[in-house]
C-alpha atoms as a PDB file:
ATOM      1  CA  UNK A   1      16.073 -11.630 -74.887  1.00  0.00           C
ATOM      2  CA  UNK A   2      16.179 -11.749 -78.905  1.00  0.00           C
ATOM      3  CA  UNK A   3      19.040 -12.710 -80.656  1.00  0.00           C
ATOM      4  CA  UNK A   4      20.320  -9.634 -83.443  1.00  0.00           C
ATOM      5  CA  UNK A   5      19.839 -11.261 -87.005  1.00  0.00           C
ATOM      6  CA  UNK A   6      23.118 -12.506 -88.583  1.00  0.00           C
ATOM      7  CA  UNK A   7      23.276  -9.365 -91.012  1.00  0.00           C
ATOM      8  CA  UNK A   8      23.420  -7.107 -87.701  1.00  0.00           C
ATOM      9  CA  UNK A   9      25.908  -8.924 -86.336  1.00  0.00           C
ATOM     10  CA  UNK A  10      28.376  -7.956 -89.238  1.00  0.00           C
ATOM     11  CA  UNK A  11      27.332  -4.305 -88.667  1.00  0.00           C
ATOM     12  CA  UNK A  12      30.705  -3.696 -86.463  1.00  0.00           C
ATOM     13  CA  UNK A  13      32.727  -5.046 -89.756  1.00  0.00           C
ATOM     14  CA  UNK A  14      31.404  -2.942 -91.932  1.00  0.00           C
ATOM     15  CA  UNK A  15      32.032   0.211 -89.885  1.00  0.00           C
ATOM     16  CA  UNK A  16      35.504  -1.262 -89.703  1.00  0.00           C
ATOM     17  CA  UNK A  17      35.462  -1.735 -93.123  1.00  0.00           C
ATOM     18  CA  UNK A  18      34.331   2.160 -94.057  1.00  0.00           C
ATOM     19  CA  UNK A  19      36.769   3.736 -91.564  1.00  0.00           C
ATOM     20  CA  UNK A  20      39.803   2.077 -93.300  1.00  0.00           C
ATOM     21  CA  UNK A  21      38.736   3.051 -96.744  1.00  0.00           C
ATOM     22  CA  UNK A  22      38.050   6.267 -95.194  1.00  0.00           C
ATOM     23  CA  UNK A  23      41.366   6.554 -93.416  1.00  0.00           C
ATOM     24  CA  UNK A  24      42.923   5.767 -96.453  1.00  0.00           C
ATOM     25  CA  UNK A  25      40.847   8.259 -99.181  1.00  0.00           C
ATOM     26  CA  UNK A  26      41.711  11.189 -96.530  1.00  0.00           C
ATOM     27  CA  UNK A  27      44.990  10.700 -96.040  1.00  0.00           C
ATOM     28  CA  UNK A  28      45.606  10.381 -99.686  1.00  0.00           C
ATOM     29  CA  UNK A  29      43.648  13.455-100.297  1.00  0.00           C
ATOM     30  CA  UNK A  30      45.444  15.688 -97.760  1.00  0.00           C
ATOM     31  CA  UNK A  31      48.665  14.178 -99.204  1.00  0.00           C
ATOM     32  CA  UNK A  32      47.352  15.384-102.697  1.00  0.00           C
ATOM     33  CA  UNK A  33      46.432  19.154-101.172  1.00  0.00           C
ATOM     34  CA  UNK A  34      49.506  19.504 -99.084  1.00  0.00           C
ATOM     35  CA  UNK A  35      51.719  18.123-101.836  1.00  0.00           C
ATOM     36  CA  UNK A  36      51.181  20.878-104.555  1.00  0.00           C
ATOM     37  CA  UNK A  37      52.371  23.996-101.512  1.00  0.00           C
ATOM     38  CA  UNK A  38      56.291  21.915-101.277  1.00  0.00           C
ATOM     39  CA  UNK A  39      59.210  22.995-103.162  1.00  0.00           C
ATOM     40  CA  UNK A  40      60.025  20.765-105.614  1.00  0.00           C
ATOM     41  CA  UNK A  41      63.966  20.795-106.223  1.00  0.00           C
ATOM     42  CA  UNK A  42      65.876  18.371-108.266  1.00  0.00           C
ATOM     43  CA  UNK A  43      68.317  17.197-104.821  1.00  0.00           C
ATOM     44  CA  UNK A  44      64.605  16.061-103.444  1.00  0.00           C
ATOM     45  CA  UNK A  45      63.060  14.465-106.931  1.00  0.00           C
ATOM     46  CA  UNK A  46      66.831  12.121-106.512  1.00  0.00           C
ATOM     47  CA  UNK A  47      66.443   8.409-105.095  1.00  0.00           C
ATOM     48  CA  UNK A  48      67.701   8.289-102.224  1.00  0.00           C
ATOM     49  CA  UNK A  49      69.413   4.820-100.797  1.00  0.00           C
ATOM     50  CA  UNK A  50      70.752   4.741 -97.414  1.00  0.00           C
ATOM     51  CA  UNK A  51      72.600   8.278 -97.716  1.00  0.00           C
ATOM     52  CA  UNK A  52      74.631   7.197-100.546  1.00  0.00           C
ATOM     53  CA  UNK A  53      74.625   9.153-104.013  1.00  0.00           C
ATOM     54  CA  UNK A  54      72.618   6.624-106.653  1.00  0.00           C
ATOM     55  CA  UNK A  55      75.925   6.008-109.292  1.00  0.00           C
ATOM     56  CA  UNK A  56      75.944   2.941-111.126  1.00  0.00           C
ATOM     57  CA  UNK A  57      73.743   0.221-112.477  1.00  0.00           C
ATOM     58  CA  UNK A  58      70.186   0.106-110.611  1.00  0.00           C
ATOM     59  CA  UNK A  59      69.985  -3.615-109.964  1.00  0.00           C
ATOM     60  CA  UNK A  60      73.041  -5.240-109.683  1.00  0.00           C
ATOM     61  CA  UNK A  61      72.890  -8.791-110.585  1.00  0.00           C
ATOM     62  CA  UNK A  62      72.962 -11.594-107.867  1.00  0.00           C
ATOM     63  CA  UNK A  63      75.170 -15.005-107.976  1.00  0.00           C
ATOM     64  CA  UNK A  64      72.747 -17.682-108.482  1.00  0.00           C
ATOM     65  CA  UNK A  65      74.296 -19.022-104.919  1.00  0.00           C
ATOM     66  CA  UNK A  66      72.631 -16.193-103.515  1.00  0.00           C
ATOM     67  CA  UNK A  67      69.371 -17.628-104.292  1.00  0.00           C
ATOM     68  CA  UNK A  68      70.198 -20.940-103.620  1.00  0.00           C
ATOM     69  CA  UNK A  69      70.820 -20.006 -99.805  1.00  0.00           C
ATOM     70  CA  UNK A  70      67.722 -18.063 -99.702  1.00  0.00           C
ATOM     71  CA  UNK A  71      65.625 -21.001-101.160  1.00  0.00           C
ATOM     72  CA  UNK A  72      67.364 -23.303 -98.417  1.00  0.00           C
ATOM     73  CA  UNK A  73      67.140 -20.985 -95.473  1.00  0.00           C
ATOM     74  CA  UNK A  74      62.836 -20.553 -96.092  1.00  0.00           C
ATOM     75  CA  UNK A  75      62.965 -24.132 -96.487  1.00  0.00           C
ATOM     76  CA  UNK A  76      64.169 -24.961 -93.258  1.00  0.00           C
ATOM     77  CA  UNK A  77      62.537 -22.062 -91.719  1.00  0.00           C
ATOM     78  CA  UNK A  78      59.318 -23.708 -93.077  1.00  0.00           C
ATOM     79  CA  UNK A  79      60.137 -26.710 -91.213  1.00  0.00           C
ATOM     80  CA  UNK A  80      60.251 -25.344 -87.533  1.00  0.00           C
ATOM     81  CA  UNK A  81      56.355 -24.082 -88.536  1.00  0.00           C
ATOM     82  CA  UNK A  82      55.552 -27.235 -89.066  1.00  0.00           C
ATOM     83  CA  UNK A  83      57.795 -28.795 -85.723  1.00  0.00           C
ATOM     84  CA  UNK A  84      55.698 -25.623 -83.621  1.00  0.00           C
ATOM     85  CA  UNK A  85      52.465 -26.999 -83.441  1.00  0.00           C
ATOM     86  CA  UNK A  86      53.440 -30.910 -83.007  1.00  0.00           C
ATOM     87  CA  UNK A  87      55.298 -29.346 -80.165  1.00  0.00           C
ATOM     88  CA  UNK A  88      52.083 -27.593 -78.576  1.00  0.00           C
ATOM     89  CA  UNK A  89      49.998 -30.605 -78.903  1.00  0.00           C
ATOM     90  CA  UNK A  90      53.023 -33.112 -77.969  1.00  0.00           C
ATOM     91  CA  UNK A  91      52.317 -33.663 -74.299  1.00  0.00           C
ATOM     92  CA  UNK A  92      48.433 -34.212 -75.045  1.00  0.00           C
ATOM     93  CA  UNK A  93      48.912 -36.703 -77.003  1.00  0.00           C
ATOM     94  CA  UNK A  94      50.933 -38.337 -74.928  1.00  0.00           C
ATOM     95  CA  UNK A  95      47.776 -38.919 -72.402  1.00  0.00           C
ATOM     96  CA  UNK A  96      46.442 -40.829 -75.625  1.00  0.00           C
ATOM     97  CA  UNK A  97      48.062 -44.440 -75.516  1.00  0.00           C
ATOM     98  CA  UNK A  98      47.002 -45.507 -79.132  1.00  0.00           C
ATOM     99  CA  UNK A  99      49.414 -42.251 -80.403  1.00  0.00           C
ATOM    100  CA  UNK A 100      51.768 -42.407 -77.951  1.00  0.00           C
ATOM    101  CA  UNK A 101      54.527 -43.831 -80.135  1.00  0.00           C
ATOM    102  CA  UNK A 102      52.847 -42.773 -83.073  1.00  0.00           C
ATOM    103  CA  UNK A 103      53.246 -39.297 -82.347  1.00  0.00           C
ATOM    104  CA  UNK A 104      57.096 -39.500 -81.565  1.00  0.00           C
ATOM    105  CA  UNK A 105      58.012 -41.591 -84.905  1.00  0.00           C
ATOM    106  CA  UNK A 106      56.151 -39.139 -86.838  1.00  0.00           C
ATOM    107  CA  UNK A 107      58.282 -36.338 -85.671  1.00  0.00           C
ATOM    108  CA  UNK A 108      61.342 -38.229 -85.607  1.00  0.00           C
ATOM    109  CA  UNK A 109      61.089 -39.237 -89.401  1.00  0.00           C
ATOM    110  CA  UNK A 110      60.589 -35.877 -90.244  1.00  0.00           C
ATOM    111  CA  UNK A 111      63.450 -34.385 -88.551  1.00  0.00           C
ATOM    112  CA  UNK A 112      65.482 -37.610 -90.483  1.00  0.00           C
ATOM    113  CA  UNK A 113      64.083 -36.544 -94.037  1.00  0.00           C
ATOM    114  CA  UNK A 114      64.899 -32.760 -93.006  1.00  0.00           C
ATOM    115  CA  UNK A 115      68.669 -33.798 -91.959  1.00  0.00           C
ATOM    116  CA  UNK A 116      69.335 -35.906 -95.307  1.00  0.00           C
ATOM    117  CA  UNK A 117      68.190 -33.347 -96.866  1.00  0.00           C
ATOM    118  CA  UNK A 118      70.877 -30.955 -94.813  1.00  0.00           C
ATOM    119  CA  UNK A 119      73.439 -33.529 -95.825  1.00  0.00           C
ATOM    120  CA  UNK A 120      72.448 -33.415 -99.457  1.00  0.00           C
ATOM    121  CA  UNK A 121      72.990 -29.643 -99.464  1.00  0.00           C
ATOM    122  CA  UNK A 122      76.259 -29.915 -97.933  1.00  0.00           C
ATOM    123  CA  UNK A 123      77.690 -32.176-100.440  1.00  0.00           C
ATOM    124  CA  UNK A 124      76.560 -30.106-102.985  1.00  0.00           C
ATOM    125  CA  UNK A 125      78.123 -27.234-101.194  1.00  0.00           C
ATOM    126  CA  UNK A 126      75.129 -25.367-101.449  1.00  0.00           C
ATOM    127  CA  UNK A 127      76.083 -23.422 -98.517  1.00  0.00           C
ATOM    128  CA  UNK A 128      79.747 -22.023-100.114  1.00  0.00           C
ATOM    129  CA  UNK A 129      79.424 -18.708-100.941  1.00  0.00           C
ATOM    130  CA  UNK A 130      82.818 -18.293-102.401  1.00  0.00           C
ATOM    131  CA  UNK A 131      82.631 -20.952-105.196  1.00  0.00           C
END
């Protein structure tokens, strides 16, 4: 039996690829067609945010702690995607004996750095919000 040339083989891509750019052309077209036959009123043209009336300033300014707490919260979210695959390959590498230990100090100086870290932000009181 003879193998399909490489090209042929991306064949089932490209179909992929021209029924999402198609998907996307028509609906954007019937969008355009059926848009023009709505009433347009002036209560529908309005923003609308969670059924409130929009009064006041647009964007409302943040405390810079607010940002802070983001920053730190990715940060240590970050750090369990890193913890998620040494977990996964933990018990394998067990079965190694010249990683055994290797393995387990690795981790365990990472979770050290990660918790002086914590430390550090809580004597800076990065996690406060009322100061």
């Amino acid at each position: 039996m003879e193998q399909p040339s490489q090209l042929a083989q991306y064949i089932p891509v490209l179909m992929l690829l021209v029924a999402a750019i198609g998907f996307a052309a028509g609906t954007l077209m019937v969008s355009v067609l059926f848009g023009k036959y709505g009433k347009r009123t002036k209560a529908k043209d309005a923003p609308y945010e969670c059924g409130k009336d929009p009064i006041g300033e647009g964007n409302a300014r943040f405390s810079v702690k607010f940002y802070l707490v983001a920053m730190l919260f990715i940060l240590f979210d970050i750090e369990v995607v890193f913890m998620y695959p040494w977990a996964v390959v933990y018990r394998q590498m067990l079965a190694d004996h010249a990683t055994r230990n290797l393995i387990l100090a690795s981790m365990v100086s990472f979770l050290l750095i990660l918790f002086a870290g914590y430390l550090y932000a809580l004597k800076k009181k990065a996690f406060d919000w009322k100061s």
